[in-house]
N, C-alpha and C. Protein backbone atom coordinates (compact mmCIF):
# COMPACT_ATOMS: atom_id res chain seq x y z
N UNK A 1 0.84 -1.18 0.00
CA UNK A 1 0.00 0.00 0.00
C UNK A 1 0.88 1.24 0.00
N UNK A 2 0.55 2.13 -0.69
CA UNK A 2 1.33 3.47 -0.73
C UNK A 2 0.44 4.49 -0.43
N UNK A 3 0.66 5.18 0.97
CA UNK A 3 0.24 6.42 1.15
C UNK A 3 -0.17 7.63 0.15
N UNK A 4 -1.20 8.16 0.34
CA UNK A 4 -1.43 9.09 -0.51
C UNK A 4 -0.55 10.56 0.01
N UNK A 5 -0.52 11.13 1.36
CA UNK A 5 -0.43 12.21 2.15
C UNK A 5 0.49 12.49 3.30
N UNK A 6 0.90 11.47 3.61
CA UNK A 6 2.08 11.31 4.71
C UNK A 6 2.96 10.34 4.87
N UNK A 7 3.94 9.95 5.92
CA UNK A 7 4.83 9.62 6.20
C UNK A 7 4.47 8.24 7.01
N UNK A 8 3.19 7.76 6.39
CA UNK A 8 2.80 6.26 7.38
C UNK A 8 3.29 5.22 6.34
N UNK A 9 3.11 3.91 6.84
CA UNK A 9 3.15 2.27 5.98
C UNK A 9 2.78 1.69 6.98
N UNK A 10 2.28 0.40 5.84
CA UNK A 10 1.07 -0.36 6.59
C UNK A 10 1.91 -1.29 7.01
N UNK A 11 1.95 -1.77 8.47
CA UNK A 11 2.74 -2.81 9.61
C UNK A 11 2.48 -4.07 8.50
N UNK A 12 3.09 -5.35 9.41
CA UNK A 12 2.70 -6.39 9.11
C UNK A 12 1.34 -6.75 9.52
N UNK A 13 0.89 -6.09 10.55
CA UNK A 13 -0.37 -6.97 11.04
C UNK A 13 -1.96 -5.77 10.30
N UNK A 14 -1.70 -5.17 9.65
CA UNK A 14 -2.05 -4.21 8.48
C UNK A 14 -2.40 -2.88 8.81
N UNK A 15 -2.28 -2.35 10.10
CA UNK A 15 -2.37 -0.98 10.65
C UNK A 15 -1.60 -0.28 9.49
N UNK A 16 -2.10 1.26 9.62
CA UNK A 16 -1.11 2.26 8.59
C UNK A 16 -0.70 2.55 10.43
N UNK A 17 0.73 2.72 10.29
CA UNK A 17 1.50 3.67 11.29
C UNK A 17 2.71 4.51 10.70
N UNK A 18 2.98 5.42 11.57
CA UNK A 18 3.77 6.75 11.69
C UNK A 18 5.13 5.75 11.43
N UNK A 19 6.13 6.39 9.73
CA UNK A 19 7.36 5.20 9.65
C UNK A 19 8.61 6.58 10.00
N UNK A 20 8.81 7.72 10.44
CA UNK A 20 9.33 8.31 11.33
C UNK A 20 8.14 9.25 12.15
N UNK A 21 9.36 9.69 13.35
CA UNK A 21 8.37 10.66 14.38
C UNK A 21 7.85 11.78 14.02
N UNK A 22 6.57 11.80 14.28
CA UNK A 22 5.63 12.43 13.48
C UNK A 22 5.08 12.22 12.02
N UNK A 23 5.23 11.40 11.42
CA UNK A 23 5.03 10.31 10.50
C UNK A 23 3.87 11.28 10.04
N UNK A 24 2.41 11.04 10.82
CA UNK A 24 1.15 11.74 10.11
C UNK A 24 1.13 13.44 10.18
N UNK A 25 2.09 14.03 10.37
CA UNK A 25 1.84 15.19 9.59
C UNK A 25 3.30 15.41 8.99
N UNK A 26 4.11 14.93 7.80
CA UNK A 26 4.88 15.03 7.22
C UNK A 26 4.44 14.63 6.20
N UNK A 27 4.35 15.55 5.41
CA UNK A 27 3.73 15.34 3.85
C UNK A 27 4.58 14.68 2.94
N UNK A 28 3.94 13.65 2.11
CA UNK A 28 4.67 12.78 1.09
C UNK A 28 4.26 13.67 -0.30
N UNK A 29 5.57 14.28 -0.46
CA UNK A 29 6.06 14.71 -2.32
C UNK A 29 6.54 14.40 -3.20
N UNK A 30 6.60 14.51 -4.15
CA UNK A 30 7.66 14.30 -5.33
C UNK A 30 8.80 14.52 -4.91
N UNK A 31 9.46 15.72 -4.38
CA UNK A 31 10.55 15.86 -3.76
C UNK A 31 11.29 14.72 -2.47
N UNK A 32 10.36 14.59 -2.00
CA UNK A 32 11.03 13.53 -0.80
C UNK A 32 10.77 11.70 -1.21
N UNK A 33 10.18 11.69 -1.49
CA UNK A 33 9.40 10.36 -2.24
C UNK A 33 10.81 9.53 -1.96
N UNK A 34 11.77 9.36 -2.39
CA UNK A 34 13.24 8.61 -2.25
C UNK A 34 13.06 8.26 -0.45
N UNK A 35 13.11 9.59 -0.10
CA UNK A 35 13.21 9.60 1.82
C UNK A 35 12.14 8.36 2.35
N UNK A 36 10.85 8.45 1.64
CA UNK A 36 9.82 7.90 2.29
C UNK A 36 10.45 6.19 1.91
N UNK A 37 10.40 6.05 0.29
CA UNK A 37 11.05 5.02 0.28
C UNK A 37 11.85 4.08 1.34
N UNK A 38 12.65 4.48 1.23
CA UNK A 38 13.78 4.14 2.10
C UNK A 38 13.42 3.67 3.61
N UNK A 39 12.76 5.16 4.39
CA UNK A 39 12.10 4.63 5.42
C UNK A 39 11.24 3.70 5.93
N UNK A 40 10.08 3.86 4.40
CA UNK A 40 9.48 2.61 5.13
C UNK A 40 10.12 1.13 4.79
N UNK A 41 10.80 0.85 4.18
CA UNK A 41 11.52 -0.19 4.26
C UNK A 41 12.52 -0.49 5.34
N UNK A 42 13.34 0.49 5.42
CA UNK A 42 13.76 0.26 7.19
C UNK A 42 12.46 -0.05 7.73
N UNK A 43 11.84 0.44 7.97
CA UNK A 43 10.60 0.13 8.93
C UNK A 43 10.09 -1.20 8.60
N UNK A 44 9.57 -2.22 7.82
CA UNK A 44 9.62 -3.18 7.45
C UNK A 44 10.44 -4.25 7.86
N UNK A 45 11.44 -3.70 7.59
CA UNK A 45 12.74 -4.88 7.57
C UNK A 45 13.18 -5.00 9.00
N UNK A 46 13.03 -3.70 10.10
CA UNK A 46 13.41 -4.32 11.46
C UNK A 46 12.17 -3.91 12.47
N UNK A 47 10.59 -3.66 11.97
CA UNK A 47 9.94 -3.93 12.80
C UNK A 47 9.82 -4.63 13.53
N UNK A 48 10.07 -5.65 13.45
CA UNK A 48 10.02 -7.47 14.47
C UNK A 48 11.46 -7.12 15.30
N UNK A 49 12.20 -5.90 14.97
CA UNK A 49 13.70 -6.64 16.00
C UNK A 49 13.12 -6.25 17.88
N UNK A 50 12.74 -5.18 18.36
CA UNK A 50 12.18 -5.06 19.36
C UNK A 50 11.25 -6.88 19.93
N UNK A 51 10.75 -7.24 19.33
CA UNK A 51 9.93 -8.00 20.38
C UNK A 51 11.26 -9.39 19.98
N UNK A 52 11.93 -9.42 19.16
CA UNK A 52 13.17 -10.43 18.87
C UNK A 52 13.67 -10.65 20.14
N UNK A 53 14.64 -9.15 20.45
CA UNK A 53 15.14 -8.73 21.53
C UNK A 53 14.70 -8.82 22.96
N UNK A 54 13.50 -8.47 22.87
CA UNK A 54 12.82 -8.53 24.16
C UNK A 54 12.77 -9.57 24.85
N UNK A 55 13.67 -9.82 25.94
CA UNK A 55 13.68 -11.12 26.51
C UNK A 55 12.20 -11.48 27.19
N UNK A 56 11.62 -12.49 27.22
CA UNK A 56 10.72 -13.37 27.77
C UNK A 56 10.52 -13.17 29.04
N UNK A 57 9.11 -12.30 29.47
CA UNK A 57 8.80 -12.48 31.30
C UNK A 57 8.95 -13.78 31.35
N UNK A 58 8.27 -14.25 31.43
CA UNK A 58 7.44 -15.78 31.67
C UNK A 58 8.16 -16.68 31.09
N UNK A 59 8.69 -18.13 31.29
CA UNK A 59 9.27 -19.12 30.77
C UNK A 59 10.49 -18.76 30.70
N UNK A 60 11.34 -18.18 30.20
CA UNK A 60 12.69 -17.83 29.87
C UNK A 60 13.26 -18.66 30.25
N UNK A 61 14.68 -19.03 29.34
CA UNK A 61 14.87 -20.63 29.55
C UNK A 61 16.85 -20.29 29.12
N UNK A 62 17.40 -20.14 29.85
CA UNK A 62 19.10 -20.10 29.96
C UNK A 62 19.27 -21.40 28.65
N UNK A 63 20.35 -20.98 28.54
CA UNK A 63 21.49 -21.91 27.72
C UNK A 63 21.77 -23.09 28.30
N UNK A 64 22.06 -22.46 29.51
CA UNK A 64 22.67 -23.78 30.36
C UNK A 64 20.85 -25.18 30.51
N UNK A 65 19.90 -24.40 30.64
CA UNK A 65 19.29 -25.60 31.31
C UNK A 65 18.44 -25.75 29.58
N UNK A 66 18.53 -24.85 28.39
CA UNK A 66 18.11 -25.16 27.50
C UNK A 66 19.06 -26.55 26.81
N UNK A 67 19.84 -27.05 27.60
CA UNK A 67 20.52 -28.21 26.76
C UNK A 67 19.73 -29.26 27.49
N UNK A 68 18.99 -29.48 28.63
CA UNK A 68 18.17 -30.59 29.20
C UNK A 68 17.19 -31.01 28.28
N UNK A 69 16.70 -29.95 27.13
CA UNK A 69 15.67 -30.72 26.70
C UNK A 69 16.14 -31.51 25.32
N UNK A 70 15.08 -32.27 24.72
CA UNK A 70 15.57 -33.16 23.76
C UNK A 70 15.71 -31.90 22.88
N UNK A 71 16.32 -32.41 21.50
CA UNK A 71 16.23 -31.49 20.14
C UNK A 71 14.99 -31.06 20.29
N UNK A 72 14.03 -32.13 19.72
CA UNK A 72 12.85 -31.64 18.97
C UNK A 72 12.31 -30.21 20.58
N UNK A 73 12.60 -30.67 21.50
CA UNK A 73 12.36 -29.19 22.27
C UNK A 73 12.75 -28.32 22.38
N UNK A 74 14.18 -28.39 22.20
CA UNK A 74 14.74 -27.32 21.76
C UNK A 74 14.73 -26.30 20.51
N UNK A 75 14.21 -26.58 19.49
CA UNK A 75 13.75 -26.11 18.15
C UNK A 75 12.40 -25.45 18.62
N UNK A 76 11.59 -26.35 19.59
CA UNK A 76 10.53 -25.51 20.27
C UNK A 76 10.46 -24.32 20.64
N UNK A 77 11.29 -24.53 21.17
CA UNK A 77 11.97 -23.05 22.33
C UNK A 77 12.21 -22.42 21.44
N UNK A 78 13.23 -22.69 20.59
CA UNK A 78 13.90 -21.65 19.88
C UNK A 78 12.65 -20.48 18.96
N UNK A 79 11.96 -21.37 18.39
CA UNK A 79 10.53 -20.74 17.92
C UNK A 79 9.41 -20.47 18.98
N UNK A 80 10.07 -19.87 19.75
CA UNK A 80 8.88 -19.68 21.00
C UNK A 80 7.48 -20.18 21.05
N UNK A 81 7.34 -21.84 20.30
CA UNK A 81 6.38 -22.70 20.17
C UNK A 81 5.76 -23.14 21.88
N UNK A 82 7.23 -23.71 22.66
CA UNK A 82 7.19 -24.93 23.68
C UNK A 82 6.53 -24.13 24.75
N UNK A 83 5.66 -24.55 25.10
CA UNK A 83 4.83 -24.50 26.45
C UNK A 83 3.68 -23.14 25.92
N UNK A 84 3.62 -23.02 24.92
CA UNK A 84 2.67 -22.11 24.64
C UNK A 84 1.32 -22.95 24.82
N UNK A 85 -0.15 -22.52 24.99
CA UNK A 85 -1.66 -22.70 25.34
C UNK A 85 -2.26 -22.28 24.58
């Protein structure tokens, strides 16, 4: 999707949001059009690194005691599949 009027792109989960600060009142031109480019593709490409990063309240599982489980659990873990409800 390409904005008609500002500085938004549509997330993965399909919201339009702000792809720098102040995003909805920065007008998209001919002149900047390259800028917007660019940005929202940064924005794209490391939206997901924040919750990547974000270590785990709940479950969090060390190195050390992540070698107790078999493979196939460990691939679990690794895809934050194992012990999910």
């Amino acid at each position: 999707m390409i904005p008609i009027d500002c500085f938004e792109g549509q997330s993965s989960d399909g919201r339009l949001v702000p792809i720098v600060p102040g995003g909805r009142s920065v007008p998209l031109t001919f002149s900047n059009r390259k800028q917007y480019v660019e940005r929202a593709v940064a924005f794209r490409l490391h939206e997901m690194d924040l919750q990547v990063s974000r270590p785990r309240a709940r479950g969090s599982v060390t190195t050390r005691n992540a070698s107790r489980f078999h493979t196939r659990g460990r691939h679990g873990l690794a895809a934050g599949v194992l012990g999910q409800r």
